[in-house]
C-alpha atoms as a PDB file:
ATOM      1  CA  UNK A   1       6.818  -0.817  -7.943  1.00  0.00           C
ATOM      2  CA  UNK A   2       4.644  -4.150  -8.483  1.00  0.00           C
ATOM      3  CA  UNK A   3       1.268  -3.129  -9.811  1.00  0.00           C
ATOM      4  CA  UNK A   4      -1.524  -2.010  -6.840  1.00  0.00           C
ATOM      5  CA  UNK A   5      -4.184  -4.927  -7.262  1.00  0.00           C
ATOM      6  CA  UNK A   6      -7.216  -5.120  -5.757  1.00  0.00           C
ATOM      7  CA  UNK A   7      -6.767  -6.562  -1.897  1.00  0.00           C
ATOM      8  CA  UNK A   8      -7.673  -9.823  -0.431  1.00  0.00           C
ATOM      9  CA  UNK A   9      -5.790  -9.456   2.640  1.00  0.00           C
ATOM     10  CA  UNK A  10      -7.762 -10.315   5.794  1.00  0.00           C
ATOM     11  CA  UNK A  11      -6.838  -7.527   8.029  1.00  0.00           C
ATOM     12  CA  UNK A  12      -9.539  -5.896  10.468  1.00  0.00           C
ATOM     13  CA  UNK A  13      -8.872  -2.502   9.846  1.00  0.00           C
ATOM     14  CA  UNK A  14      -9.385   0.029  13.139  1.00  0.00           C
ATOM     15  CA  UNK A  15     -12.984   1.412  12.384  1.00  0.00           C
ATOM     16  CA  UNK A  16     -11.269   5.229  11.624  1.00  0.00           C
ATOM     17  CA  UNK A  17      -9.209   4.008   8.791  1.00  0.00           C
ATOM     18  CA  UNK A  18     -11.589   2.007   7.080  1.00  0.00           C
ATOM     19  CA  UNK A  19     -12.835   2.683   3.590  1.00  0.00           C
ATOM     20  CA  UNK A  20     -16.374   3.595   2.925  1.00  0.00           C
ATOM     21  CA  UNK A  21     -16.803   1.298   0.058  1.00  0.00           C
ATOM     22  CA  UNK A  22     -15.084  -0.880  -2.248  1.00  0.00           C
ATOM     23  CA  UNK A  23     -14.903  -0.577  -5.773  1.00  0.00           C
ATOM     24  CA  UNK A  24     -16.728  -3.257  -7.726  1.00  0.00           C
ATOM     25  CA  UNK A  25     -17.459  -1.965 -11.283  1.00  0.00           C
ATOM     26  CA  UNK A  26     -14.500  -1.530 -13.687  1.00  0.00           C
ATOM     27  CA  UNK A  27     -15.227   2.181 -13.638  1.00  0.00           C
ATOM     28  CA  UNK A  28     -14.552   2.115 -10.337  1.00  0.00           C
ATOM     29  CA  UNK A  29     -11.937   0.472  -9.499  1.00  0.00           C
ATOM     30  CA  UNK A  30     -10.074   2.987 -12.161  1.00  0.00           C
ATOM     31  CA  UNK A  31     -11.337   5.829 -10.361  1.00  0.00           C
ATOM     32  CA  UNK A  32      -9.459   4.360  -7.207  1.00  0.00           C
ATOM     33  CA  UNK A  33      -6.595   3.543  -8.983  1.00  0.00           C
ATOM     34  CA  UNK A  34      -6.158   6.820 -10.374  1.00  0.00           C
ATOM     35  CA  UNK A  35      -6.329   7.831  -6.725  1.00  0.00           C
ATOM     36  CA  UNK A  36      -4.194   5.364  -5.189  1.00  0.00           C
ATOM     37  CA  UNK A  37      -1.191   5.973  -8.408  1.00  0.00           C
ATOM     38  CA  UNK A  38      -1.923   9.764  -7.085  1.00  0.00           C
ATOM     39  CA  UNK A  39      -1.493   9.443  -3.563  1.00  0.00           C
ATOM     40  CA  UNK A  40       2.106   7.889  -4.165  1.00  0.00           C
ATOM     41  CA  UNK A  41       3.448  10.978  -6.567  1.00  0.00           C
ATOM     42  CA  UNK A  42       1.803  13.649  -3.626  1.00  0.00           C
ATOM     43  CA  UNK A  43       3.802  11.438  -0.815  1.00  0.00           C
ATOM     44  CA  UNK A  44       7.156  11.412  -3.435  1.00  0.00           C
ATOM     45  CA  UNK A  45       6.405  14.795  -3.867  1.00  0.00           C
ATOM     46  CA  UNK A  46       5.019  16.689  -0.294  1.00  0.00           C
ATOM     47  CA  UNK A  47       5.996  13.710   2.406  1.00  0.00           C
ATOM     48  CA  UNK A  48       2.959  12.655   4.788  1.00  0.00           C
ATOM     49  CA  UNK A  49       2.616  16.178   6.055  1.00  0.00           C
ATOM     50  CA  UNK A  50       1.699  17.614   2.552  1.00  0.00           C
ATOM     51  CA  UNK A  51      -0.600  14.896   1.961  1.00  0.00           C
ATOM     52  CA  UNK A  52      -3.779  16.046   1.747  1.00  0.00           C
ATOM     53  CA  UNK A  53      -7.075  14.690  -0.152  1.00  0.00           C
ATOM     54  CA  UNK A  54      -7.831  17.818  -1.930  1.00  0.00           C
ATOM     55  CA  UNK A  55      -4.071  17.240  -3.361  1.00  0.00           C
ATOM     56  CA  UNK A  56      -4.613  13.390  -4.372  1.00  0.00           C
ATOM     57  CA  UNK A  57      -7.811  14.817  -5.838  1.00  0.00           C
ATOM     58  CA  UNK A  58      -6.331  17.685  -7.651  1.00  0.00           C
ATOM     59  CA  UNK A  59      -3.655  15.220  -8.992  1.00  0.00           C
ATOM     60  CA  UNK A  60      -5.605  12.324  -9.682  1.00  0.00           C
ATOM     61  CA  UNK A  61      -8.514  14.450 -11.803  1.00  0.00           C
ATOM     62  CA  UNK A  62     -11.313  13.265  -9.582  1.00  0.00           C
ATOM     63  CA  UNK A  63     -13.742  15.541  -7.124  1.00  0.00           C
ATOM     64  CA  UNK A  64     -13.313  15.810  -3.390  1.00  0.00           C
ATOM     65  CA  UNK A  65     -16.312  14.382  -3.380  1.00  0.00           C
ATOM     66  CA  UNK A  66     -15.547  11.232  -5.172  1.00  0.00           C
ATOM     67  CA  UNK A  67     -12.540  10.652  -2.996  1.00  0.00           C
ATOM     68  CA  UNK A  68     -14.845  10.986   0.158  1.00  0.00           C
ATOM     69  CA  UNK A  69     -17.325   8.352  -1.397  1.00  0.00           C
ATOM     70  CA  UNK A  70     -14.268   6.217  -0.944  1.00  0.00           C
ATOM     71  CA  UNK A  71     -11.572   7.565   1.910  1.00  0.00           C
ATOM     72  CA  UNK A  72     -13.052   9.453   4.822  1.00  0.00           C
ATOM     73  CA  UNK A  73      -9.887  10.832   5.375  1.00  0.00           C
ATOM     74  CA  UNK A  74      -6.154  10.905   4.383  1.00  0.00           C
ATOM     75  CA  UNK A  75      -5.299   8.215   7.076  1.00  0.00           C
ATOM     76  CA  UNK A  76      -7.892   5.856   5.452  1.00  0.00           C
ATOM     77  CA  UNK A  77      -6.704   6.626   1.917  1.00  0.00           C
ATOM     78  CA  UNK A  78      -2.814   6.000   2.807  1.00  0.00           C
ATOM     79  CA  UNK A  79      -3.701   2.822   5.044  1.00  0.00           C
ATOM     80  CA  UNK A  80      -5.791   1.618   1.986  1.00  0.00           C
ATOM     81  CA  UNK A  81      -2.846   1.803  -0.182  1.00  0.00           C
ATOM     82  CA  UNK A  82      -0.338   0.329   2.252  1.00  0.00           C
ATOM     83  CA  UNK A  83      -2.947  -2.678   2.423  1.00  0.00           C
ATOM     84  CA  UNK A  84      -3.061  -2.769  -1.712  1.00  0.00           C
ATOM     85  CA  UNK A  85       0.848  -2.377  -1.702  1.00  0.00           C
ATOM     86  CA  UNK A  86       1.396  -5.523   0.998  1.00  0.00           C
ATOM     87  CA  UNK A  87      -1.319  -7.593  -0.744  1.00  0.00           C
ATOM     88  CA  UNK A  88       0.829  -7.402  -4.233  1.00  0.00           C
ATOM     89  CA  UNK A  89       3.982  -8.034  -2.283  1.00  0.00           C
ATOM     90  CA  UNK A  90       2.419 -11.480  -0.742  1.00  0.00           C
ATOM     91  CA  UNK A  91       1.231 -12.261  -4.635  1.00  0.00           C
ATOM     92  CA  UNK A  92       4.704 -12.450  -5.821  1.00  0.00           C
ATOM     93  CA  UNK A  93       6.297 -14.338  -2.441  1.00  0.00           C
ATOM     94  CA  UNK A  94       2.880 -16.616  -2.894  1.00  0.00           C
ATOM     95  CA  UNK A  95       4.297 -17.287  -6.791  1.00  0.00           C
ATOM     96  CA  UNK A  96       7.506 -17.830  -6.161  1.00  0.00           C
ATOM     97  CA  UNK A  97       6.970 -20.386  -3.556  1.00  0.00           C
ATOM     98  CA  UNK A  98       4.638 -21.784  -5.902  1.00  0.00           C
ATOM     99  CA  UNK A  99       7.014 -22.595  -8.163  1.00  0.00           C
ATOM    100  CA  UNK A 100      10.169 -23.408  -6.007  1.00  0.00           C
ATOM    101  CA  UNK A 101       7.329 -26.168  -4.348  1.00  0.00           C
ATOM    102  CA  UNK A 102      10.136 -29.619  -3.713  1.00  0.00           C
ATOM    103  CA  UNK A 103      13.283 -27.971  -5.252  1.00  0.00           C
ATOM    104  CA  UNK A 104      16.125 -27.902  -3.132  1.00  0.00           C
ATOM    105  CA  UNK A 105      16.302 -25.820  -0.039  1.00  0.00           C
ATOM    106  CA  UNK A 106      19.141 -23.484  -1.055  1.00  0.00           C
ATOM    107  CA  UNK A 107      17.441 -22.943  -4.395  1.00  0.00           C
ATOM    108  CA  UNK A 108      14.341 -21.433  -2.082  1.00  0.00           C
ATOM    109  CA  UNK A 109      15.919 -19.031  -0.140  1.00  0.00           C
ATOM    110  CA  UNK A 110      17.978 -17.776  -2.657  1.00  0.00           C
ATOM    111  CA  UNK A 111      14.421 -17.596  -5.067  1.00  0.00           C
ATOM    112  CA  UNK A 112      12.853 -15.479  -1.992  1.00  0.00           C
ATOM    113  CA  UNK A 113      15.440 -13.517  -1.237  1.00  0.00           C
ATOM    114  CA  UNK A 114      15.460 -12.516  -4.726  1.00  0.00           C
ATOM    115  CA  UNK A 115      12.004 -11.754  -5.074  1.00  0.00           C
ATOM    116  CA  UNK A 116      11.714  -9.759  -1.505  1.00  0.00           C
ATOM    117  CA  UNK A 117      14.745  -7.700  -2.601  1.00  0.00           C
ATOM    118  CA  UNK A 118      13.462  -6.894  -5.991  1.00  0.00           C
ATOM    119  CA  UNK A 119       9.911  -6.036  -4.595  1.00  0.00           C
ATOM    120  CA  UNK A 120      11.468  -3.842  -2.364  1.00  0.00           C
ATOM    121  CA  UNK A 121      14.349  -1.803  -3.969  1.00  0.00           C
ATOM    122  CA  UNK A 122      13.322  -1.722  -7.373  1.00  0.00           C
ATOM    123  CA  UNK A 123      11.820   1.415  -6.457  1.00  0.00           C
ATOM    124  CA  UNK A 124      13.330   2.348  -3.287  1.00  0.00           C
ATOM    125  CA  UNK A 125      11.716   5.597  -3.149  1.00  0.00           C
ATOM    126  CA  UNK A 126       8.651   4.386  -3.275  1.00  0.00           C
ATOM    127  CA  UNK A 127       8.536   2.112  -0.292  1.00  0.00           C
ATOM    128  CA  UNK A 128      10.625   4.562   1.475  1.00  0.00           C
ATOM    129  CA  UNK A 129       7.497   6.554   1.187  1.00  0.00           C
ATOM    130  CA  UNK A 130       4.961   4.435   1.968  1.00  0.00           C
ATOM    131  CA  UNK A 131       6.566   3.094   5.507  1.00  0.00           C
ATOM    132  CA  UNK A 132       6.884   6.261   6.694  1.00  0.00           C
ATOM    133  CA  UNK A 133       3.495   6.991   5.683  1.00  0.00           C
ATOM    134  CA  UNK A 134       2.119   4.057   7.539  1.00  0.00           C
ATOM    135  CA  UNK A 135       4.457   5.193  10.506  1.00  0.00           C
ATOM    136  CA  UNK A 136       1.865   6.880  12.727  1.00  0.00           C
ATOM    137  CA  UNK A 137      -0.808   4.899  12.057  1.00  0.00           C
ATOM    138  CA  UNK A 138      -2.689   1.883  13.749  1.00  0.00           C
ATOM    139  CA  UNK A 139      -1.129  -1.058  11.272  1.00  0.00           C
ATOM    140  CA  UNK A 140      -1.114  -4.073  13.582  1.00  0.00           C
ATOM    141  CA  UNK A 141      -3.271  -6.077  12.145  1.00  0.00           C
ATOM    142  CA  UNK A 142      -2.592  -5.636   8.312  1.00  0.00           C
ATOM    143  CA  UNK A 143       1.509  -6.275   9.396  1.00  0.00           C
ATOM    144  CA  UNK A 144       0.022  -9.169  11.051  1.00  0.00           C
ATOM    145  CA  UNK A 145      -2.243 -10.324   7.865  1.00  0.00           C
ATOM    146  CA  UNK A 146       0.625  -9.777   5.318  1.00  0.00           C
ATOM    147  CA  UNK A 147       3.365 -11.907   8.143  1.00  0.00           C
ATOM    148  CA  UNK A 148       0.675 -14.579   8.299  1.00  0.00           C
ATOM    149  CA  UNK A 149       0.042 -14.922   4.525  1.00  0.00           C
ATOM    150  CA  UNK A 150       3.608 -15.456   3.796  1.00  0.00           C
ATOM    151  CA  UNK A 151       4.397 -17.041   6.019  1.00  0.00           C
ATOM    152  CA  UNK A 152       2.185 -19.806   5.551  1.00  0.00           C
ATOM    153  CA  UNK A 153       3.530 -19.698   2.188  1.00  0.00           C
ATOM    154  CA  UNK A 154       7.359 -19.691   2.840  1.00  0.00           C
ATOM    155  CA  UNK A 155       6.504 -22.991   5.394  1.00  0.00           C
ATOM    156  CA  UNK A 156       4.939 -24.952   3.084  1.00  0.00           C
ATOM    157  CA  UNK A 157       7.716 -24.247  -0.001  1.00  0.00           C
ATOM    158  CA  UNK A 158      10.374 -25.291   2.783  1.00  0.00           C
ATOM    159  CA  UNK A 159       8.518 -28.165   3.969  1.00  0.00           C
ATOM    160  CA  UNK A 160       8.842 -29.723   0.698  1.00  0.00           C
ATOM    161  CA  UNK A 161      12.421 -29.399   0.255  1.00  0.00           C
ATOM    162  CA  UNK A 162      13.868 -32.292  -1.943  1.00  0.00           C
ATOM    163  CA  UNK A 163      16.904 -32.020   0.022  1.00  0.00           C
ATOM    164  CA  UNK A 164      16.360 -32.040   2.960  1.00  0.00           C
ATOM    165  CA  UNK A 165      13.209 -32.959   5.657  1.00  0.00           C
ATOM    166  CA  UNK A 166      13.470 -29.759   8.262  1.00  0.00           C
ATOM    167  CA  UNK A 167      12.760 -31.253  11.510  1.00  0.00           C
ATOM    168  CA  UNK A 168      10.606 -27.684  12.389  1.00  0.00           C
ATOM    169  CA  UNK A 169       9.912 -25.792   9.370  1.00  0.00           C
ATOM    170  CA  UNK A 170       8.199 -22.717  11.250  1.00  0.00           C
ATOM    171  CA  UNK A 171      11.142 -21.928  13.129  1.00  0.00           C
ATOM    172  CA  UNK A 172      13.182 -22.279   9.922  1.00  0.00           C
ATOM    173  CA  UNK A 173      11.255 -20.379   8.501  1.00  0.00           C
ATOM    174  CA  UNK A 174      11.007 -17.473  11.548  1.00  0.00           C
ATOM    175  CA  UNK A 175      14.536 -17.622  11.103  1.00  0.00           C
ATOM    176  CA  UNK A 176      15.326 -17.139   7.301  1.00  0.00           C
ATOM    177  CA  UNK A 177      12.317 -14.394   7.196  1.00  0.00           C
ATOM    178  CA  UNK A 178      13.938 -12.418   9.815  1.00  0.00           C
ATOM    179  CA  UNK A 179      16.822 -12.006   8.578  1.00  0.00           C
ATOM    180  CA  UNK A 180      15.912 -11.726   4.883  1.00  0.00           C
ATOM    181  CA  UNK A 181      13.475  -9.207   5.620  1.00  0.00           C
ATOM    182  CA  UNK A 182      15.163  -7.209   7.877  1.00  0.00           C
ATOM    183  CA  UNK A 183      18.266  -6.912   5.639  1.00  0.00           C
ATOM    184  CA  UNK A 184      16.422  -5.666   3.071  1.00  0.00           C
ATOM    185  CA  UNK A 185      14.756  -3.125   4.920  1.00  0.00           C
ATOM    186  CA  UNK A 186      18.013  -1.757   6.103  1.00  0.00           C
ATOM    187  CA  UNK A 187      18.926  -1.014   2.549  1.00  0.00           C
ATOM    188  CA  UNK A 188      16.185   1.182   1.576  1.00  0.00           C
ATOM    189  CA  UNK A 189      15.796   2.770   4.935  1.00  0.00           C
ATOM    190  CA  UNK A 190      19.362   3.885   5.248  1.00  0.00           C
ATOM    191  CA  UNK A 191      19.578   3.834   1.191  1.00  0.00           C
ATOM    192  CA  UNK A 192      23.053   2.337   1.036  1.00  0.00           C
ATOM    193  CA  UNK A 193      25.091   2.798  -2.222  1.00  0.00           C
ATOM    194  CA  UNK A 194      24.215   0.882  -5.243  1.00  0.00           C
ATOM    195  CA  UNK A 195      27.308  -1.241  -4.623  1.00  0.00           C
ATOM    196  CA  UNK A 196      27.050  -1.339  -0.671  1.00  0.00           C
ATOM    197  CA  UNK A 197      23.601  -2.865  -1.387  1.00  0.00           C
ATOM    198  CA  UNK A 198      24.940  -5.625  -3.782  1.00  0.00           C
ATOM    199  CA  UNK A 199      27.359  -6.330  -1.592  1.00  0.00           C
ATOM    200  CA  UNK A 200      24.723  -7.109   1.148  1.00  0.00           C
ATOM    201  CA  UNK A 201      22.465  -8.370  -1.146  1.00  0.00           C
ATOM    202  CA  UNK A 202      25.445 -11.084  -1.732  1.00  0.00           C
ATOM    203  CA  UNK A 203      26.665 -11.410   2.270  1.00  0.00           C
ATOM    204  CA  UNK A 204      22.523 -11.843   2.700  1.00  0.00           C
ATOM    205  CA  UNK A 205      22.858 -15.309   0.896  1.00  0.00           C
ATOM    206  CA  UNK A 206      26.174 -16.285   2.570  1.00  0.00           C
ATOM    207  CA  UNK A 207      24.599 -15.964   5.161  1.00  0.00           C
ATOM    208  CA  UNK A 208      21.363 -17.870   4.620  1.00  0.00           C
ATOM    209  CA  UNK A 209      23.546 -20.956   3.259  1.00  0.00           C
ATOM    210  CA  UNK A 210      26.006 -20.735   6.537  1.00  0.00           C
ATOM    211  CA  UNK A 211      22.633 -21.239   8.620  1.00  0.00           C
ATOM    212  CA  UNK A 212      21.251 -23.617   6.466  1.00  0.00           C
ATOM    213  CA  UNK A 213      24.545 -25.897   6.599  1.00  0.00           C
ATOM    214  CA  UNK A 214      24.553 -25.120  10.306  1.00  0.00           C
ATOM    215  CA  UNK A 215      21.294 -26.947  10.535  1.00  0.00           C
ATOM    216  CA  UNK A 216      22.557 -29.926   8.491  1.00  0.00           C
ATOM    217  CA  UNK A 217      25.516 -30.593  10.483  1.00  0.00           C
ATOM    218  CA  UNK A 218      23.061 -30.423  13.722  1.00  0.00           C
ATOM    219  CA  UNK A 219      20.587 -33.001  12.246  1.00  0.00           C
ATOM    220  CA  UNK A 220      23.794 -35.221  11.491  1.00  0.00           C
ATOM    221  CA  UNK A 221      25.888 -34.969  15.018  1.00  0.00           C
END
């Protein structure tokens, strides 16, 4: 799982989930990671239902009341970590489409569909875990933070394609996340074989390239 960082998202969190406070010293922010590395072995370990803060607490080898100073409650604590987890996610789309900036448009999609999949399968079990723990909860607006985030970053890489000048790169771009996305959540949510998941993995950029030469015979008719 990519390292928990501290968040910059922008979501408006619904006034029940939100933290009390947010770590600023080192000290801290160690005590919270301890917590949030803790919440993610009692959800591997117990599910959603067995979550509990006196269990992160117990597991993470701070006081009840320490977790309180932080979490109000076990929704806050798990959609605090969903918000951590999504904010490290958009970090490593944001670098890849920093560094695919005016390469060719194929070379793109296949960079992002390798860094989504990785991000997201590398430890299956993991974001198994934390989607269903997000399940019942109020996420709208951090799903819609983390979409917008990328998404402004997956425009602008295909935007400056060397290859090619996209005549609307937002729908492009709608498209290609779509279906990148959404194929790689099917993997870990119906977690498909090892080789059934390469062999998606490889259809997913067939795929990809078939639209992509779709929309170059379009621009040329």
């Amino acid at each position: 799982m990519p390292q928990l960082l501290n968040s910059h998202m922008t979501s408006a969190a619904p006034s029940a989930l939100k933290a009390r406070k947010t770590p600023v010293q080192s000290r801290s922010r160690a005590t919270v990671d301890a917590i949030f590395e803790a919440t993610i072995q009692v959800l591997l370990r117990d599910g959603m239902n067995g979550l509990t803060t006196t269990r992160v607490a117990v597991r993470s080898g701070v006081s009840v009341g320490t977790m309180y100073q932080y979490f109000p409650n076990k929704q806050a604590l798990v959609y605090a970590l969903n918000e951590r987890y999504l904010d490290s996610l958009a970090e490593r789309i944001e670098a890849t489409c920093a560094v695919h900036e005016g390469a060719p448009l194929a070379r793109m999609v296949e960079a992002l569909i390798d860094t989504y999949w990785r991000a997201k399968t590398e430890r299956a079990d993991i974001t198994r875990a934390l989607y269903r723990s997000v399940a019942e909860l109020n996420n709208d607006a951090l799903l819609h933070a983390f979409a917008a985030r990328v998404d402004a970053a997956t425009t602008d890489m295909f935007a400056s394609a060397s290859d090619v000048t996209l005549t609307d790169a937002k729908k492009t771009n709608l498209t290609l996340a779509t279906v990148i996305y959404g194929t790689v959540r099917n993997v870990f949510e119906r977690g498909l074989s090892k080789g059934d998941a390469e062999e998606l993995r490889r259809n997913l950029a067939v795929m990809c390239q078939a639209y992509l030469e779709g929309l170059s015979a379009r621009r040329q008719e």
